[in-house]
N, C-alpha and C. Protein backbone atom coordinates (compact mmCIF):
# COMPACT_ATOMS: atom_id res chain seq x y z
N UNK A 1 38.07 -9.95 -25.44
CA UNK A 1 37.20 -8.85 -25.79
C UNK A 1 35.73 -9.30 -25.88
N UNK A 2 35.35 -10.57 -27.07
CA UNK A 2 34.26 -10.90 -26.61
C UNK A 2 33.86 -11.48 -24.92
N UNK A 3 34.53 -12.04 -24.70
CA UNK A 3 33.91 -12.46 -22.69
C UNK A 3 33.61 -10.63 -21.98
N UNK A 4 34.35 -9.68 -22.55
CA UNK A 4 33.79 -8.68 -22.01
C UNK A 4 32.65 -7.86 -22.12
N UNK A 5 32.54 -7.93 -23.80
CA UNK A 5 31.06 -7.47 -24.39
C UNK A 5 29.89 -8.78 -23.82
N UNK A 6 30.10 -9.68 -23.36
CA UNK A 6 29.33 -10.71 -22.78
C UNK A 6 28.81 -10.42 -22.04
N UNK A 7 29.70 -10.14 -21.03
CA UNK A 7 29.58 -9.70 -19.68
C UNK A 7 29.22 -8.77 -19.04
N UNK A 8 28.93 -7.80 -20.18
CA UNK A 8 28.52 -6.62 -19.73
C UNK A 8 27.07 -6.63 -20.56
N UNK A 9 26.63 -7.25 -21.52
CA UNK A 9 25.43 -7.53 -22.11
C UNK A 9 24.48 -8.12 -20.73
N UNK A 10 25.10 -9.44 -20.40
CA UNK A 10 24.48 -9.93 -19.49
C UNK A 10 24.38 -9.06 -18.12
N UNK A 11 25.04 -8.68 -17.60
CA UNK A 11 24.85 -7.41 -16.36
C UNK A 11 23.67 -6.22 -17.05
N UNK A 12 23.81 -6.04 -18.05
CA UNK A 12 22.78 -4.68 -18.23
C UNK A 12 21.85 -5.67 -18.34
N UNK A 13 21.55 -7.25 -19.12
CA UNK A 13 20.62 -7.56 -19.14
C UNK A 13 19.73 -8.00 -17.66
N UNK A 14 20.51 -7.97 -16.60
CA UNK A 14 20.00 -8.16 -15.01
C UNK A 14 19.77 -6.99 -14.69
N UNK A 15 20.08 -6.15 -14.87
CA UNK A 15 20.03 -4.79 -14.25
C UNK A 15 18.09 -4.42 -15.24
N UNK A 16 18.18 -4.23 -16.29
CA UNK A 16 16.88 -4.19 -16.95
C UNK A 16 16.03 -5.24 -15.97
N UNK A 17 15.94 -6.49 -16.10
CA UNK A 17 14.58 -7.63 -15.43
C UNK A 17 14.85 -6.70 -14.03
N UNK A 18 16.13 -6.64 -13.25
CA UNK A 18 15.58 -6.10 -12.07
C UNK A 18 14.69 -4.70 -11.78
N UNK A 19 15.11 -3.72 -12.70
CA UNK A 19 14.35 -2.46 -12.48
C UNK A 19 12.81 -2.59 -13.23
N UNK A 20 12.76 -3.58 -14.34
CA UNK A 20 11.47 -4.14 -14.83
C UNK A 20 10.18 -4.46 -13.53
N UNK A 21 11.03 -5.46 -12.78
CA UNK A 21 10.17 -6.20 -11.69
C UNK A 21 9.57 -5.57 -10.72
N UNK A 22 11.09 -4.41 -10.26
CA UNK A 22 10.90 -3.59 -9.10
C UNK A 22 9.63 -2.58 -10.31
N UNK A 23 9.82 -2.06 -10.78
CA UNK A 23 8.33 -1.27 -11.34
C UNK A 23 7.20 -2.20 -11.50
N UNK A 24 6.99 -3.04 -11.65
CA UNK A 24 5.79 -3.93 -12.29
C UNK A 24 4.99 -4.06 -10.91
N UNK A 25 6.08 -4.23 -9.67
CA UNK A 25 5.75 -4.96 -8.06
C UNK A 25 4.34 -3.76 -8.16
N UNK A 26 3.21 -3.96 -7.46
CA UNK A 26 2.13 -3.05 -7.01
C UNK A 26 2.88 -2.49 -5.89
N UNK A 27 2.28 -1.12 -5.42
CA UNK A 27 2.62 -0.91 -4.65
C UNK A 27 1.38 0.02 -3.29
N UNK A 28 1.74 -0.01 -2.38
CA UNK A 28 -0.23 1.26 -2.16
C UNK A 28 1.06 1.81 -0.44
N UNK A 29 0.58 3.28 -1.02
CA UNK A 29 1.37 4.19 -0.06
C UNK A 29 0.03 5.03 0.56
N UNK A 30 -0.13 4.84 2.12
CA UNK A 30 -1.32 5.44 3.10
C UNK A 30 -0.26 6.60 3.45
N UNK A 31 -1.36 7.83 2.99
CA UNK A 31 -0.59 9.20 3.61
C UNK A 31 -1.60 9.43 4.48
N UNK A 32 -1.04 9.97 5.81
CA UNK A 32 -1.92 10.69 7.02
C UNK A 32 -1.72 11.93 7.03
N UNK A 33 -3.02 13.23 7.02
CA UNK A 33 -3.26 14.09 6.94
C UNK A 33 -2.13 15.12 7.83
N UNK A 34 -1.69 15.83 7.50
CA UNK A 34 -0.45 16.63 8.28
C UNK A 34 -1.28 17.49 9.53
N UNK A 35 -3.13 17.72 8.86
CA UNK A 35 -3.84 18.29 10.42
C UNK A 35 -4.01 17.95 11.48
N UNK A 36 -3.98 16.66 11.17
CA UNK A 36 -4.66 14.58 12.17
C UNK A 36 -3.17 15.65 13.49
N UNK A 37 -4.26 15.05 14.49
CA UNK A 37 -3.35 15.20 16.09
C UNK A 37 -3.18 13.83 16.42
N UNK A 38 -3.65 12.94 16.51
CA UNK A 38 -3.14 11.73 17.16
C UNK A 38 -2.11 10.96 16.16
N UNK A 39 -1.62 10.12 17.00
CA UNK A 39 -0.67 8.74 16.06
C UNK A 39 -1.65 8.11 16.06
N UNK A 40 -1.58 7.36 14.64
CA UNK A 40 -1.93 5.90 14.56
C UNK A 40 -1.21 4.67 14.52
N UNK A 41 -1.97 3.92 15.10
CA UNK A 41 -1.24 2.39 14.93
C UNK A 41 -1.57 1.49 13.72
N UNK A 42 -0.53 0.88 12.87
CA UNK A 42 -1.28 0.06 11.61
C UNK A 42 -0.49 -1.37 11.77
N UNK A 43 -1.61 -2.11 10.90
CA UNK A 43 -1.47 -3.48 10.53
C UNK A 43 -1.56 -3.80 9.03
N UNK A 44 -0.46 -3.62 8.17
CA UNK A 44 -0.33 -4.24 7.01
C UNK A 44 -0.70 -5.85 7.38
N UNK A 45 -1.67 -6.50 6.14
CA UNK A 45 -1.76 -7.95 6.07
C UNK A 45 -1.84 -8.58 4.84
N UNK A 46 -0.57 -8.50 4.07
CA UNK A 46 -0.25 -8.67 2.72
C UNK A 46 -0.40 -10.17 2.29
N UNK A 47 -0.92 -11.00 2.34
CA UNK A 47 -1.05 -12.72 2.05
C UNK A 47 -0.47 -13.51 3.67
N UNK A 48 -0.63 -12.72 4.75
CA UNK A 48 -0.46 -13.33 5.95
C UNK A 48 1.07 -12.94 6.03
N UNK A 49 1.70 -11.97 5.83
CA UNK A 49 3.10 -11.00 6.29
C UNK A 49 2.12 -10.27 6.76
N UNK A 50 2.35 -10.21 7.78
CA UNK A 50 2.30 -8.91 8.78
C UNK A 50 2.93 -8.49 9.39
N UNK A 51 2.75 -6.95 9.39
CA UNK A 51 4.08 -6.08 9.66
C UNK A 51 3.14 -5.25 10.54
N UNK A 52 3.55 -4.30 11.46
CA UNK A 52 3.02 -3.63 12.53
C UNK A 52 3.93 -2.18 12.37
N UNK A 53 3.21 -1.30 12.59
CA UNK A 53 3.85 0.33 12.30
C UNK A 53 2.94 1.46 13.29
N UNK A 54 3.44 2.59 13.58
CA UNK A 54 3.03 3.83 13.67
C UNK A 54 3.43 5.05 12.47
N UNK A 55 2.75 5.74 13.25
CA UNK A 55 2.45 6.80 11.90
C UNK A 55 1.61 8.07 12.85
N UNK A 56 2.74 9.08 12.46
CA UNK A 56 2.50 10.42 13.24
C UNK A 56 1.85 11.12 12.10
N UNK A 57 1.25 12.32 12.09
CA UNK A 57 0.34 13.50 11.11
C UNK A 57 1.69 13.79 10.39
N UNK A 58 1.13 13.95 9.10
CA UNK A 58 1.93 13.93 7.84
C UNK A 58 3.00 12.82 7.52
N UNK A 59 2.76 11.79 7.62
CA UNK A 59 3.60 10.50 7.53
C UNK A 59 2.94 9.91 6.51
N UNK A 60 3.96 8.81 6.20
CA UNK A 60 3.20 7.83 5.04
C UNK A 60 3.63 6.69 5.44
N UNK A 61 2.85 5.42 5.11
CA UNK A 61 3.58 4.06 5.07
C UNK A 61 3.50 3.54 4.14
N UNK A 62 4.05 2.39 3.45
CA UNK A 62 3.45 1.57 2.59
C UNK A 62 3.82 0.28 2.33
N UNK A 63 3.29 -0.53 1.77
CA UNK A 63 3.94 -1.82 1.22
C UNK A 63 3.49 -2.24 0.13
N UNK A 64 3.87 -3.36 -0.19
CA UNK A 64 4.22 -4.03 -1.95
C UNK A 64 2.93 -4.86 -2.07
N UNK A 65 2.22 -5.63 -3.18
CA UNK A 65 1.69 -6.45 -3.29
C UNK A 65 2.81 -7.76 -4.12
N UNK A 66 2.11 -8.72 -4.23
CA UNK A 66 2.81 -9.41 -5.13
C UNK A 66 2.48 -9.38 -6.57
N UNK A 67 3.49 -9.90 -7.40
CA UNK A 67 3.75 -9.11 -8.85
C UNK A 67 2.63 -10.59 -9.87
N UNK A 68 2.94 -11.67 -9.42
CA UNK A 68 1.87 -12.61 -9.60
C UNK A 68 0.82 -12.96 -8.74
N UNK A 69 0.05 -12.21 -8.36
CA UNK A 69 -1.19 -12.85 -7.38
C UNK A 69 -1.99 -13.99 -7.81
N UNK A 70 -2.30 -15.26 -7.29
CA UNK A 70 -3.33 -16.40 -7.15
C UNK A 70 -4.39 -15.95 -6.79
N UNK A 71 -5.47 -16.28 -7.07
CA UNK A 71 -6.88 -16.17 -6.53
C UNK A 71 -7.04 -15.72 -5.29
N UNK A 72 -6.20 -16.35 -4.62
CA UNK A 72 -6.40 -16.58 -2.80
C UNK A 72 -5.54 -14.74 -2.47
N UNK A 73 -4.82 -14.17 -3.26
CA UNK A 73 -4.09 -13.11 -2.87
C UNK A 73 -4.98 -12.31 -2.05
N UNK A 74 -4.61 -11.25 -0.89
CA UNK A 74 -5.50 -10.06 -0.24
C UNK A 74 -4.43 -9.18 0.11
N UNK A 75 -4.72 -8.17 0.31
CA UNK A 75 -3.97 -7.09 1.09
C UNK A 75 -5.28 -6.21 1.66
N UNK A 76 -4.73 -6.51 3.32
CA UNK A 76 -5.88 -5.76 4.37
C UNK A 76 -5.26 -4.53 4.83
N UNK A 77 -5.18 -3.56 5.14
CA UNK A 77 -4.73 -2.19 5.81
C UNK A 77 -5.85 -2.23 7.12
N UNK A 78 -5.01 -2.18 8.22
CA UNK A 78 -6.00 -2.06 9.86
C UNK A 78 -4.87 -0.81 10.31
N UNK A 79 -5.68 0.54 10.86
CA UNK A 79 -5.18 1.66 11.56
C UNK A 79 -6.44 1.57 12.12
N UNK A 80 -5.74 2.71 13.18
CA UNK A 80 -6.97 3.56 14.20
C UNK A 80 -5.59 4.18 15.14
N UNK A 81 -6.44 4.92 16.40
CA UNK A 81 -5.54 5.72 17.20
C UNK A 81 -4.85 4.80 18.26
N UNK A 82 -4.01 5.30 19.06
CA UNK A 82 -3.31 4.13 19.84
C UNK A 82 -4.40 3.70 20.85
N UNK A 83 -5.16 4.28 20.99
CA UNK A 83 -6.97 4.00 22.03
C UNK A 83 -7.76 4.24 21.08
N UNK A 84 -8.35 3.32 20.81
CA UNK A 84 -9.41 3.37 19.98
C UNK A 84 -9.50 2.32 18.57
N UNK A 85 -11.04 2.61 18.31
CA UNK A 85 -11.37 1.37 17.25
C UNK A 85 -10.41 1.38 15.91
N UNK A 86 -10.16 0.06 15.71
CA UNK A 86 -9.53 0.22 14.53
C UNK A 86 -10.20 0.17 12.98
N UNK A 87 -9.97 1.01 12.02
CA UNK A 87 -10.84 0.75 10.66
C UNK A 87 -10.14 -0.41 9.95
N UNK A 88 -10.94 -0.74 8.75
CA UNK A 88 -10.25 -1.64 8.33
C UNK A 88 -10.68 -1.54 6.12
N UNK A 89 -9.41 -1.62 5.45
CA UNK A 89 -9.94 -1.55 4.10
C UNK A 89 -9.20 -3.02 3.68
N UNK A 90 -10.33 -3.47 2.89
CA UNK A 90 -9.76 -4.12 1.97
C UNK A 90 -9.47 -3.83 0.70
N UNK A 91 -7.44 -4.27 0.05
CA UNK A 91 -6.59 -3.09 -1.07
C UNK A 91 -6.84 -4.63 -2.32
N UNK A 92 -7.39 -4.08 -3.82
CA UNK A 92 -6.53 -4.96 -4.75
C UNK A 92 -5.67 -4.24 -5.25
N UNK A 93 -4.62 -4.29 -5.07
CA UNK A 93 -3.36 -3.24 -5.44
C UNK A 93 -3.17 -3.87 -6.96
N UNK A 94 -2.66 -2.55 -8.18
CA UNK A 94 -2.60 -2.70 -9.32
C UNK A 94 -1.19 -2.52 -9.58
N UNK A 95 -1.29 -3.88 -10.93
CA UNK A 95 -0.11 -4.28 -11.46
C UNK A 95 0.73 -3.09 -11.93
N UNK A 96 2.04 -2.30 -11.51
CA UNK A 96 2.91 -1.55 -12.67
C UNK A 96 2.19 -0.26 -12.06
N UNK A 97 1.74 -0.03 -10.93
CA UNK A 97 1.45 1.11 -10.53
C UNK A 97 0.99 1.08 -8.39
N UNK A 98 1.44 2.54 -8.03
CA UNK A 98 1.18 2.54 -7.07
C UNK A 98 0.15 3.70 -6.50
N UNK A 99 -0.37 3.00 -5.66
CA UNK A 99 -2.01 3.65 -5.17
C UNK A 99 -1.93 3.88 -3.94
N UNK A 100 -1.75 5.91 -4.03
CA UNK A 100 -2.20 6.52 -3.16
C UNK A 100 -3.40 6.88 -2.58
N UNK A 101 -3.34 6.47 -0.97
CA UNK A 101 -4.46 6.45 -0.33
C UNK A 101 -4.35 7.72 0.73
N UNK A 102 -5.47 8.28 0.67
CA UNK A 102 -5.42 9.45 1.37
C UNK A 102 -5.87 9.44 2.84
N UNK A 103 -5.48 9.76 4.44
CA UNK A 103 -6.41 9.80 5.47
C UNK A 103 -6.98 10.82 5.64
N UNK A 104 -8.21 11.61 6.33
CA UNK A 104 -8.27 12.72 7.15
C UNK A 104 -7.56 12.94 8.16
N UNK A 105 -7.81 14.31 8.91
CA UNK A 105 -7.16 14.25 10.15
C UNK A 105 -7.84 13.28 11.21
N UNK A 106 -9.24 13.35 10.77
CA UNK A 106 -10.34 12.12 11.85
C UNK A 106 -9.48 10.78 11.50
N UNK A 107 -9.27 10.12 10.27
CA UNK A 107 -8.27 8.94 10.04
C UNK A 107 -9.39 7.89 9.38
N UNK A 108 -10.23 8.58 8.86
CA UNK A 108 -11.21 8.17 7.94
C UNK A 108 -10.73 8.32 5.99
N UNK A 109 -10.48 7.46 5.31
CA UNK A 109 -10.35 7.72 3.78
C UNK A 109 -10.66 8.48 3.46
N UNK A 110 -9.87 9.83 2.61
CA UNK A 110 -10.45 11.06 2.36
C UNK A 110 -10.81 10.58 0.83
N UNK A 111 -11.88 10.83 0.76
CA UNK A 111 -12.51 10.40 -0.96
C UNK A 111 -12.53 11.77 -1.59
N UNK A 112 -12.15 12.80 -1.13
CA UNK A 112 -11.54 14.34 -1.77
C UNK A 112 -10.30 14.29 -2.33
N UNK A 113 -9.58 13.50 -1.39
CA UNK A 113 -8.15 13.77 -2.23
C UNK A 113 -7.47 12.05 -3.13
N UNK A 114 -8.17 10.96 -2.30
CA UNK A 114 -8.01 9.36 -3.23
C UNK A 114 -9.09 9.87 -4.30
N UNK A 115 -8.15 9.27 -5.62
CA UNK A 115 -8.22 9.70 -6.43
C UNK A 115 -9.76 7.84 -6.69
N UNK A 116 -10.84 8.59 -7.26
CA UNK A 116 -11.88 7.80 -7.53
C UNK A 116 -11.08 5.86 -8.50
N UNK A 117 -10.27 5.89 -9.28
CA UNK A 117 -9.82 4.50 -9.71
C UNK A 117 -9.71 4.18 -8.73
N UNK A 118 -8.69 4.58 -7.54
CA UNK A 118 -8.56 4.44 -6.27
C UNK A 118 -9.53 3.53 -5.77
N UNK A 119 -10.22 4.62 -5.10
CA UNK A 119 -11.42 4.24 -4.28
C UNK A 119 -12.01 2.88 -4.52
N UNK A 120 -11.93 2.62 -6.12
CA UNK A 120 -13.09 1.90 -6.83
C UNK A 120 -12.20 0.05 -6.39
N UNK A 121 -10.76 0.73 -6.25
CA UNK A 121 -10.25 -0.69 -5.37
C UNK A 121 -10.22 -0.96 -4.13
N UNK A 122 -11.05 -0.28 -3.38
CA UNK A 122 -10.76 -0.38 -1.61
C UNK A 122 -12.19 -1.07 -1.54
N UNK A 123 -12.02 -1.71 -0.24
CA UNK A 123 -13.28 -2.72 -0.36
C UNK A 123 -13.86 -2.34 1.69
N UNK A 124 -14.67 -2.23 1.60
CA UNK A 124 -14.74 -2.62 3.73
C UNK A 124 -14.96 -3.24 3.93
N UNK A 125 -14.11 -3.91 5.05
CA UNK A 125 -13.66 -5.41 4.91
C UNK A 125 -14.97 -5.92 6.51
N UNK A 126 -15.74 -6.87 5.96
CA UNK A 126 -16.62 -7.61 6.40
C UNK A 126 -16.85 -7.52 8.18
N UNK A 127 -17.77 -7.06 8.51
CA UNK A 127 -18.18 -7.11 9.78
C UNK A 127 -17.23 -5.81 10.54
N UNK A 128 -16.80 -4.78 9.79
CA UNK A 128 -15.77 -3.38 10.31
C UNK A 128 -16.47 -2.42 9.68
N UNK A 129 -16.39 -1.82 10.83
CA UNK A 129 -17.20 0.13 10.24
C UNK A 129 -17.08 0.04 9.02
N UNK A 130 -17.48 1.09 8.06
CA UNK A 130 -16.98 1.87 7.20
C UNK A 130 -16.10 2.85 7.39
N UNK A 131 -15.03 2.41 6.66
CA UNK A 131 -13.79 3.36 6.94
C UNK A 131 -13.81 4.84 5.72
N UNK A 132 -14.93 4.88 5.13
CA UNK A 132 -15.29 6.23 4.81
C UNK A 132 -16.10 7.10 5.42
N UNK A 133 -16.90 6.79 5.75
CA UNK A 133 -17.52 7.40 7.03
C UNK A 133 -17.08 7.68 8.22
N UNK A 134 -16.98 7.00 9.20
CA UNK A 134 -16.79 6.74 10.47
C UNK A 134 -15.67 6.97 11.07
């Protein structure tokens, strides 16, 4: 009887750290405008994982940050159309929460609907348009 109350202490106690972690992970979800006519092509670049995607009007993508970041941590987001220039943001994605990023239909950051904390973490990443503007 006790090895069973054990055993089931310890399972709920894995089951808690795991759903703990999985919430704590950052997370940043890019929604594309359901008006936008073209696909885009993207480049998640999460600490050098890179992953490659499309994304039709009204789609979303997203990915994780890490739950301990080092100094050296980045997360880059690169879209644009399947012809054409690509934008580029730089994300510090926040601990225990996930950050929705909004596109236009142009595929420019809508700063109408990203919510300003938001914004205040996207960076334009060195020597690339402005991906609020442009």
């Amino acid at each position: 009887m006790r090895k069973l109350k054990l055993r089931h202490a310890v399972l709920f106690a894995l089951i808690v750290l795991l759903t703990a972690w999985y919430a704590a992970t950052p997370s940043v979800v890019i929604h594309y405008s359901k008006e936008a006519t073209d696909e885009l092509r993207l480049v998640w670049d999460t600490q050098h994982q890179i992953h490659r995607e499309r994304m039709l009007p009204g789609e979303a993508s997203s990915d994780v940050g890490h739950l301990f970041p080092d100094e050296d941590f980045f997360m880059v987001f690169f879209w644009g159309p399947i012809k054409g220039h690509m934008r580029c943001i730089d994300i510090t994605p926040k601990r225990w929460a996930t950050l929705d990023i909004y596109l236009t239909e142009s595929g420019r950051v809508d700063i109408n609907k990203t919510s300003p904390a938001i914004i205040e973490r996207l960076k334009k990443c060195e020597g690339e348009p402005d991906p609020f503007r442009h």
